[in-house]
C-alpha atoms as a PDB file:
ATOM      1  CA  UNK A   1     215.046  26.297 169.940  1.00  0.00           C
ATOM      2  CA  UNK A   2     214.746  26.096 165.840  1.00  0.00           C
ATOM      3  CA  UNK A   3     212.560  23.759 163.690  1.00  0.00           C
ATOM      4  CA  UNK A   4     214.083  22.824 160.868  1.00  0.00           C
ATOM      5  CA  UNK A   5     211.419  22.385 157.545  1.00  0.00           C
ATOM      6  CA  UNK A   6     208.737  24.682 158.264  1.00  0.00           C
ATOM      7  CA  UNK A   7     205.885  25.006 155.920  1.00  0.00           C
ATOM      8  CA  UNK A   8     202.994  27.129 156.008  1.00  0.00           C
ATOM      9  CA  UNK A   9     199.502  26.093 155.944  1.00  0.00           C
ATOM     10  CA  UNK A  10     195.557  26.566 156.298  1.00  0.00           C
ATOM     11  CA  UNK A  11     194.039  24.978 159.278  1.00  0.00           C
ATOM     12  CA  UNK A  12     190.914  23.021 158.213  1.00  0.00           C
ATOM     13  CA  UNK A  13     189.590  21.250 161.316  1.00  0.00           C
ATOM     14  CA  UNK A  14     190.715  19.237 164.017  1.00  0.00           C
ATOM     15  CA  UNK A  15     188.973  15.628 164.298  1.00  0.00           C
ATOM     16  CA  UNK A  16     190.239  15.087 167.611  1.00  0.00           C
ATOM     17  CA  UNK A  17     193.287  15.808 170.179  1.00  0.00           C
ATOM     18  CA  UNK A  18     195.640  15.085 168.514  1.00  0.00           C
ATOM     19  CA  UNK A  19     195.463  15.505 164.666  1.00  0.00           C
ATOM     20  CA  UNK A  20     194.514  18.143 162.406  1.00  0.00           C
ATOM     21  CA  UNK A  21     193.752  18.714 158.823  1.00  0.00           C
ATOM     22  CA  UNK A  22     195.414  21.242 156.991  1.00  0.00           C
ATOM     23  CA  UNK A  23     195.699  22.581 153.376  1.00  0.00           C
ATOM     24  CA  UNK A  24     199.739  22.681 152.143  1.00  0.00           C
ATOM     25  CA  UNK A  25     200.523  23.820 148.806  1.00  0.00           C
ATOM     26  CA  UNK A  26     196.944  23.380 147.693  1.00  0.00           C
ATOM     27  CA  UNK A  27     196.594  19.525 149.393  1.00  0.00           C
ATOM     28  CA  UNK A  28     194.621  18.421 152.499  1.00  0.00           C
ATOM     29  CA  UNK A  29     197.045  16.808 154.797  1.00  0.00           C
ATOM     30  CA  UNK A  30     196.904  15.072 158.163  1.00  0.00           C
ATOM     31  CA  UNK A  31     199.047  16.818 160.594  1.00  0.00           C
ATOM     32  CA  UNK A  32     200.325  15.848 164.317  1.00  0.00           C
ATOM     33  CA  UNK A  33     198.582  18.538 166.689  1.00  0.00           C
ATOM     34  CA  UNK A  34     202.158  19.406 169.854  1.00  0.00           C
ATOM     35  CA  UNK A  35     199.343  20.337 172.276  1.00  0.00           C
ATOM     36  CA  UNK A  36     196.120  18.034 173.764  1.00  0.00           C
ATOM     37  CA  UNK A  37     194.531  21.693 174.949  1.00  0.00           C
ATOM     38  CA  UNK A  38     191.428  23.044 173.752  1.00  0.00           C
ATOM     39  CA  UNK A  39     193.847  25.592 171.733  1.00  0.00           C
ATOM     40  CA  UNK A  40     189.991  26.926 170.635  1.00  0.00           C
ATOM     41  CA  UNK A  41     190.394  30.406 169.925  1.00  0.00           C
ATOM     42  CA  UNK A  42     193.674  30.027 167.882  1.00  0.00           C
ATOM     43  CA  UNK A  43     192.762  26.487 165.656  1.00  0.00           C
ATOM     44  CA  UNK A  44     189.863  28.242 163.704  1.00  0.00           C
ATOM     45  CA  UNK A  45     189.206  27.121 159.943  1.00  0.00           C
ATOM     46  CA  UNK A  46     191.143  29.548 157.244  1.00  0.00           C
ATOM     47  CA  UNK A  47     193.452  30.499 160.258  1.00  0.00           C
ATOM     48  CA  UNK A  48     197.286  30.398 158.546  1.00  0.00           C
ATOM     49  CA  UNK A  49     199.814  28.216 160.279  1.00  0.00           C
ATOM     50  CA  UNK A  50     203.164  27.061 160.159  1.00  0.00           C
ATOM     51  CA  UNK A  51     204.242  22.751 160.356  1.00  0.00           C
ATOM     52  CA  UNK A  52     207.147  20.720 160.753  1.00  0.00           C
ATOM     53  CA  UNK A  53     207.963  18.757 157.505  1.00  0.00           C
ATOM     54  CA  UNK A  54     209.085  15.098 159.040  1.00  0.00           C
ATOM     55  CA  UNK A  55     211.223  12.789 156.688  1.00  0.00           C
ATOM     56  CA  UNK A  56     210.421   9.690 158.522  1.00  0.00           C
ATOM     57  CA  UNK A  57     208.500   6.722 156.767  1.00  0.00           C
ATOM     58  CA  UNK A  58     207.559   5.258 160.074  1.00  0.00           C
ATOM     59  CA  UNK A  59     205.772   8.499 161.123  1.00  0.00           C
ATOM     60  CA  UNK A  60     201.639   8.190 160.664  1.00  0.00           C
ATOM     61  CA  UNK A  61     201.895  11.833 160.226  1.00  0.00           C
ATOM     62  CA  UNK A  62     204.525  13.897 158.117  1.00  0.00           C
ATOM     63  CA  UNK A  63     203.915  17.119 159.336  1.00  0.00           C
ATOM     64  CA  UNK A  64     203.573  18.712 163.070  1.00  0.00           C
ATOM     65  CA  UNK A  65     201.709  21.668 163.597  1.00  0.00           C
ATOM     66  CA  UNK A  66     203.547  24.045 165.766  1.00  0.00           C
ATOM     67  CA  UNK A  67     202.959  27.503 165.232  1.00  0.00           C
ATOM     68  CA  UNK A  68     199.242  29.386 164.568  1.00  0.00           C
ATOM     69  CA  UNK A  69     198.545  33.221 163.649  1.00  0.00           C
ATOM     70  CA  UNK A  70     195.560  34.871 165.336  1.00  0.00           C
ATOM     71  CA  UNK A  71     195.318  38.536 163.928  1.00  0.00           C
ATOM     72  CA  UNK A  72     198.810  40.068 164.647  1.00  0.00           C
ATOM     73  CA  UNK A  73     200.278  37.770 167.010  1.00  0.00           C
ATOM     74  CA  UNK A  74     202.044  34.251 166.249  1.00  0.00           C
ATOM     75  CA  UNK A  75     201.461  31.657 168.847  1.00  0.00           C
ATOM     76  CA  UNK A  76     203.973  28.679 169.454  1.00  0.00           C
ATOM     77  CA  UNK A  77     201.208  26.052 170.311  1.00  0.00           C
ATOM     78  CA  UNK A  78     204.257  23.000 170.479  1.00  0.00           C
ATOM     79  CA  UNK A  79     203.508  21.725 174.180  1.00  0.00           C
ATOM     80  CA  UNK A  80     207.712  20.203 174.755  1.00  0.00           C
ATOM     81  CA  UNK A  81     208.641  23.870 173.717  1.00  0.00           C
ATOM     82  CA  UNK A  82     207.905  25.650 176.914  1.00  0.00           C
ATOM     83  CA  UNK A  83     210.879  22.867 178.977  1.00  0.00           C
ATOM     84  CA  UNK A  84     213.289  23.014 176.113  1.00  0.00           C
ATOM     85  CA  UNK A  85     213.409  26.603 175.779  1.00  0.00           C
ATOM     86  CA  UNK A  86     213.793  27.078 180.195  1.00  0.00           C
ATOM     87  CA  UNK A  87     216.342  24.409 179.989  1.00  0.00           C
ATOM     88  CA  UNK A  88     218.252  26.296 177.133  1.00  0.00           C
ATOM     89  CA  UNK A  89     217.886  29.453 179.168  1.00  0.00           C
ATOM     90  CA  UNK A  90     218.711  28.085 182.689  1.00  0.00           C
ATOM     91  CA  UNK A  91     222.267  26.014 180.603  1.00  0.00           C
ATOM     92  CA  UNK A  92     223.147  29.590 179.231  1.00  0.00           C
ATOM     93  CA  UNK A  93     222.997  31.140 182.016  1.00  0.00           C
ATOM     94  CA  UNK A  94     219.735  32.709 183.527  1.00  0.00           C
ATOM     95  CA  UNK A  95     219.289  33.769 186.688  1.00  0.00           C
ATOM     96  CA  UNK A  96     216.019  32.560 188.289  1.00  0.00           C
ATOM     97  CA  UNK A  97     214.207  35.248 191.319  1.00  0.00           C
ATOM     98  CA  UNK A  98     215.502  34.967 194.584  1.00  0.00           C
ATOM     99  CA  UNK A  99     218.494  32.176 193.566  1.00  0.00           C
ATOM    100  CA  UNK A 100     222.124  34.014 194.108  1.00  0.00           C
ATOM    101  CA  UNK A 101     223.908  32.949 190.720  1.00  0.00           C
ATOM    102  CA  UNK A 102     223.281  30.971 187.689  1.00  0.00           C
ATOM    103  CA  UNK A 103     222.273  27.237 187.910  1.00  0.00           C
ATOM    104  CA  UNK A 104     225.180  24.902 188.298  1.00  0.00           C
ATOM    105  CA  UNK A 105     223.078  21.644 188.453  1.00  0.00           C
ATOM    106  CA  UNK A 106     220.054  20.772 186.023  1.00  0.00           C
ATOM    107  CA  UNK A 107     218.074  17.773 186.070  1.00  0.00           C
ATOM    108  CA  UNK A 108     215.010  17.349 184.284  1.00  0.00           C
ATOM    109  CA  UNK A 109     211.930  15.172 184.997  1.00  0.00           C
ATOM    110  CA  UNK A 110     212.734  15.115 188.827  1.00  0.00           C
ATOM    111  CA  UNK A 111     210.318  13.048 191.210  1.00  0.00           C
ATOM    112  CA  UNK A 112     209.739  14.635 194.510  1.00  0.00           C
ATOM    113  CA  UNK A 113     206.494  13.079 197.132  1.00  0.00           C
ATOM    114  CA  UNK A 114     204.254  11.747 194.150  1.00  0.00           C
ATOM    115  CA  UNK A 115     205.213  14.256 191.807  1.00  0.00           C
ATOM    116  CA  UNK A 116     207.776  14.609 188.815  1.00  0.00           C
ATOM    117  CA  UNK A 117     208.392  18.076 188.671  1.00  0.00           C
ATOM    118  CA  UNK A 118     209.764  19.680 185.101  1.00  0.00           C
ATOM    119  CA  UNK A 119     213.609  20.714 186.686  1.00  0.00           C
ATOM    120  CA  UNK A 120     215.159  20.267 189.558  1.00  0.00           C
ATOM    121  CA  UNK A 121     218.321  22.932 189.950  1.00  0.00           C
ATOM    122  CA  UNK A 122     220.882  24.064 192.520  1.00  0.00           C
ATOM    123  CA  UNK A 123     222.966  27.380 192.200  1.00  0.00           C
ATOM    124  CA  UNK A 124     225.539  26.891 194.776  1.00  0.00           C
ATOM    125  CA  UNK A 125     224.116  25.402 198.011  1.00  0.00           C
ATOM    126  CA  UNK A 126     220.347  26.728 197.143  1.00  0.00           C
ATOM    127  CA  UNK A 127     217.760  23.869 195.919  1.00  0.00           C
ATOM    128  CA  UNK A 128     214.818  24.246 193.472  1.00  0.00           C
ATOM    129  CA  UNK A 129     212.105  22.723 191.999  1.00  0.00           C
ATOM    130  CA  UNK A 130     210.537  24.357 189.224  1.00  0.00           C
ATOM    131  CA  UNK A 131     207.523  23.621 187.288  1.00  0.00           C
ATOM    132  CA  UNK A 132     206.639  25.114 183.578  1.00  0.00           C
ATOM    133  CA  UNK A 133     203.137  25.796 182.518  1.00  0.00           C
ATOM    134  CA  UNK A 134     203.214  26.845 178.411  1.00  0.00           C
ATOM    135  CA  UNK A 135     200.563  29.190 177.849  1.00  0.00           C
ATOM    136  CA  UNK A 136     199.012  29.637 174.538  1.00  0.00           C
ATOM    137  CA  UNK A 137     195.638  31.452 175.506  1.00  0.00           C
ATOM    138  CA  UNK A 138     195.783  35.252 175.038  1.00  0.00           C
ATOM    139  CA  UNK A 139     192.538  37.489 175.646  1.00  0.00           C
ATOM    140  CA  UNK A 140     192.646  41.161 174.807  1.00  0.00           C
ATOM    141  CA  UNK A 141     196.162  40.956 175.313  1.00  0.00           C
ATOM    142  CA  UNK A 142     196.217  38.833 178.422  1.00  0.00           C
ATOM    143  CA  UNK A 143     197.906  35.526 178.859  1.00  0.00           C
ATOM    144  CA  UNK A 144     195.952  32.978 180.465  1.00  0.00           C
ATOM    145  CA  UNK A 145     196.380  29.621 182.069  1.00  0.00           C
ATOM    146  CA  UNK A 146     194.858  26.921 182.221  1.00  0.00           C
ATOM    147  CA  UNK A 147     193.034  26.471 179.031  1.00  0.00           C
ATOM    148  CA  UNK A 148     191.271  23.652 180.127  1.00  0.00           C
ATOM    149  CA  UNK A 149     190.809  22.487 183.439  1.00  0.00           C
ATOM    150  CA  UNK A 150     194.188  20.366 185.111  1.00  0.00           C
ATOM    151  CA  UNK A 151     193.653  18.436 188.292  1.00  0.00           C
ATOM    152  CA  UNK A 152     197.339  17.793 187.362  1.00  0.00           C
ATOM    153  CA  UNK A 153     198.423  21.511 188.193  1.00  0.00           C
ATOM    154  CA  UNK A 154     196.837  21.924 190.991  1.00  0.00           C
ATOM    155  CA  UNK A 155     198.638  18.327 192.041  1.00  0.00           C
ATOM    156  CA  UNK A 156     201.780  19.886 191.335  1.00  0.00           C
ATOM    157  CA  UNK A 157     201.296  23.337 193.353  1.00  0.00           C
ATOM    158  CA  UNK A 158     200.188  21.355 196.321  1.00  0.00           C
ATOM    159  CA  UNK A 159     203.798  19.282 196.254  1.00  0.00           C
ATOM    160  CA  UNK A 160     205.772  22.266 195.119  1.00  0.00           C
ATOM    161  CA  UNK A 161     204.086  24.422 199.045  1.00  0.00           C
ATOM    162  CA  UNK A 162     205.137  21.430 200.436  1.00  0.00           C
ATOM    163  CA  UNK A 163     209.262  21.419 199.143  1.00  0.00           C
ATOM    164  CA  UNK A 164     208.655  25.265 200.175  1.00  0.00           C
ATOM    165  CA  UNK A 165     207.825  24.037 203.624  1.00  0.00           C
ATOM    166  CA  UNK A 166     210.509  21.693 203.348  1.00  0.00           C
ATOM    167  CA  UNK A 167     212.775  24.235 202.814  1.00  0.00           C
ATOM    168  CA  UNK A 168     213.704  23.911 199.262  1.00  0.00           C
ATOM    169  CA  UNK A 169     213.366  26.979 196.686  1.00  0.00           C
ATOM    170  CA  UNK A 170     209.697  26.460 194.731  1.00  0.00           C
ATOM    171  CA  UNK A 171     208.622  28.114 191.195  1.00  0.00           C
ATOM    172  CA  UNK A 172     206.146  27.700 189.315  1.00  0.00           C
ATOM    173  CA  UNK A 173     207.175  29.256 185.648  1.00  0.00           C
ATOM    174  CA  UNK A 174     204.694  30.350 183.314  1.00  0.00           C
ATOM    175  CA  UNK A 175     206.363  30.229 179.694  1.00  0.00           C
ATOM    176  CA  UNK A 176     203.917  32.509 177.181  1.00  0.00           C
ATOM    177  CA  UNK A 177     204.220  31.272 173.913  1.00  0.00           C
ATOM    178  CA  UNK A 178     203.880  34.387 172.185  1.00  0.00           C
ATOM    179  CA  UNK A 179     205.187  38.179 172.561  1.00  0.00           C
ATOM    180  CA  UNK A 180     203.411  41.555 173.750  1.00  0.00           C
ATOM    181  CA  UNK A 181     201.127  40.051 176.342  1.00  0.00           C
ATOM    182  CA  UNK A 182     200.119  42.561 179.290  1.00  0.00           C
ATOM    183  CA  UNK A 183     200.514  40.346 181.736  1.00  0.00           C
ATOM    184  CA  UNK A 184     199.283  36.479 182.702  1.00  0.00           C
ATOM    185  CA  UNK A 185     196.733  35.360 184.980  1.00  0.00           C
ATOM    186  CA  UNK A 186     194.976  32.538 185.861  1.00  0.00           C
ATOM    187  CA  UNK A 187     191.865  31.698 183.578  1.00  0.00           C
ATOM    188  CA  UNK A 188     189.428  30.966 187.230  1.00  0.00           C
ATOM    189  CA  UNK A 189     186.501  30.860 184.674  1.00  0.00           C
ATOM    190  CA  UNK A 190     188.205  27.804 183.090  1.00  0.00           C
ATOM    191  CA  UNK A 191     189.570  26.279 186.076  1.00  0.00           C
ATOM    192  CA  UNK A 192     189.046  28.119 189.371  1.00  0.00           C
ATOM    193  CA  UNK A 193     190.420  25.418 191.870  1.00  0.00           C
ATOM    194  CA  UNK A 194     193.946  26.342 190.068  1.00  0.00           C
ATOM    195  CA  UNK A 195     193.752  29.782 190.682  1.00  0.00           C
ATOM    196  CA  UNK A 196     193.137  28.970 193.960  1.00  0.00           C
ATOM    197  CA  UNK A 197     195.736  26.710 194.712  1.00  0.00           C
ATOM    198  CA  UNK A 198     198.323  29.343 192.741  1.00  0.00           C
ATOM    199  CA  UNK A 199     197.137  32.006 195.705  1.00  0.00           C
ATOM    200  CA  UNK A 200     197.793  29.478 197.953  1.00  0.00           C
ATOM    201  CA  UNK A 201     201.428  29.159 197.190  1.00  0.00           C
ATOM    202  CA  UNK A 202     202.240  32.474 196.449  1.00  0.00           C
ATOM    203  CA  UNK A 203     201.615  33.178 199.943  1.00  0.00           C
ATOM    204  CA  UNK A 204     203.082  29.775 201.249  1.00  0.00           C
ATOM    205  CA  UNK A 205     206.447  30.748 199.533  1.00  0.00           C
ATOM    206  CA  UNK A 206     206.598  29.704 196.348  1.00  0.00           C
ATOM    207  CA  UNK A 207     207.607  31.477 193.183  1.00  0.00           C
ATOM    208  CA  UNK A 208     204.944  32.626 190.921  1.00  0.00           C
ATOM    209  CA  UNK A 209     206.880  33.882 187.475  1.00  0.00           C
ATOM    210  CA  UNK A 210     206.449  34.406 183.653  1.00  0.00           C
ATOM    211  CA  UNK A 211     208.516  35.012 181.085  1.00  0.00           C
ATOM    212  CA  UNK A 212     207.778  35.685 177.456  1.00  0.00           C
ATOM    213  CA  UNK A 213     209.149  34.496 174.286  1.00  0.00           C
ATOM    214  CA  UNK A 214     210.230  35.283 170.838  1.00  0.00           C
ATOM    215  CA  UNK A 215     208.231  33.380 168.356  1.00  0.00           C
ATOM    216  CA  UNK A 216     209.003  32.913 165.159  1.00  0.00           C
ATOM    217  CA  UNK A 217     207.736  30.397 162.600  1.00  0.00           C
ATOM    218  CA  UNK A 218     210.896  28.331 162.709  1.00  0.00           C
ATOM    219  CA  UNK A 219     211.857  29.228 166.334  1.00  0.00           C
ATOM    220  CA  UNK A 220     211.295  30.328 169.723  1.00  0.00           C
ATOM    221  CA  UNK A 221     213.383  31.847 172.225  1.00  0.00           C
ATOM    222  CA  UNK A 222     212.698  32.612 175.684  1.00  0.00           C
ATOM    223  CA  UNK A 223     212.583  36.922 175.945  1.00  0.00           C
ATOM    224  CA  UNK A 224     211.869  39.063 179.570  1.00  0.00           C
ATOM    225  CA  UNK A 225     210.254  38.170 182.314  1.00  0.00           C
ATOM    226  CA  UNK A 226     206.249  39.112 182.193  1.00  0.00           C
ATOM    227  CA  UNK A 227     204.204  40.577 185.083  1.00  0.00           C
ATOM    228  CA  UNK A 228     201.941  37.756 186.657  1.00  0.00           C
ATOM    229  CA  UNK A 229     198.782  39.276 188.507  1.00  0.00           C
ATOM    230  CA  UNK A 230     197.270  36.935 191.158  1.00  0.00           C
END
């Protein structure tokens, strides 16, 4: 997926969730922050990043913040691009673990029990639900997930063992917003009870996967497949 407009920019601060102040061209603007996570070790005053020019009057915000530098690496922090990018993937073609052909039905935003799960796919007669986790926290070259804690997730692993049980095909899909990781794990100092459920349905039968991505300031494309260590 491509950005059009992109801008750099020095983060200032971040007043709250969802906005952020940032220096462009010399000017403090107010900027639209893609991601409610902590996103702690990467928004860090003087860090450079990269923003979304909007040209929309009815906007409170004309620029986005979607991409931050920490040291070497450039982080995609835009929480919608994790789904978009799997969706582009999965409609050009990619093969998901353990399914015996490419997708031939996609349906986002699909509500199984009390969940919504991100996708729900078929490739041929085989069923799938799949949910995406972005991950922007990297630690001496380790992804990491959650960030914060997410009674959410673990919501969503306990309905995905149950479609396992149920018989249908279950992923979880970590999406790493960034390139050269060593693997991804879960963060249990943030948010044990996830790891815990994730351990839980590995060995109930669902899918535990990661794949990387190609970030650029302007775009990011999903890569390779990453190592995930329970």
């Amino acid at each position: 997926m491509k950005y059009p407009n992109i801008v750099p920019g020095i983060f200032l601060k971040r007043p709250n969730r969802f906005i952020a102040h940032v220096l462009i061209n010399g000017r403090q603007e107010t900027a639209h922050v893609k991601n409610t996570g902590r996103c702690r070790e990467l928004l860090i005053p003087g860090t450079r990043v990269y923003l979304q020019e909007h040209d929309n009057p009815s906007r409170k915000t004309r620029f986005s913040l979607i991409a931050v530098e920490k040291g070497k690496l450039l982080v995609n922090i835009d929480s919608q691009a994790p789904n978009k990018v799997m969706r582009e993937a999965l409609s050009q073609g990619l093969c998901l673990p353990g399914l015996k052909g490419p997708v031939t039905c996609l349906k986002p935003e699909s509500v199984y029990g009390g969940s919504r799960f991100d996708f729900f796919v078929a490739a041929g007669e085989q069923k799938a639900y799949l949910e995406i986790k972005g991950v922007t926290l990297e630690l001496d070259g380790v992804a990491k997930f959650p960030d914060a804690p997410t009674e959410r997730g673990v919501k969503h692993i306990r309905e995905l063992m149950e479609a396992a049980r149920e018989g249908f095909s279950a992923y979880v899909v970590f999406i790493l917003q960034m390139k050269g990781m060593r693997y991804t794990t879960p963060n249990d100092e943030t948010h044990k009870e996830f790891g815990q459920a994730l351990r839980e349905a590995h060995k109930a039968g669902v899918r535990i996967i990661a794949y990387d991505c190609l970030v650029s300031p302007d775009e990011m494309t999903l890569d390779k497949p990453a190592s995930v260590v329970l």
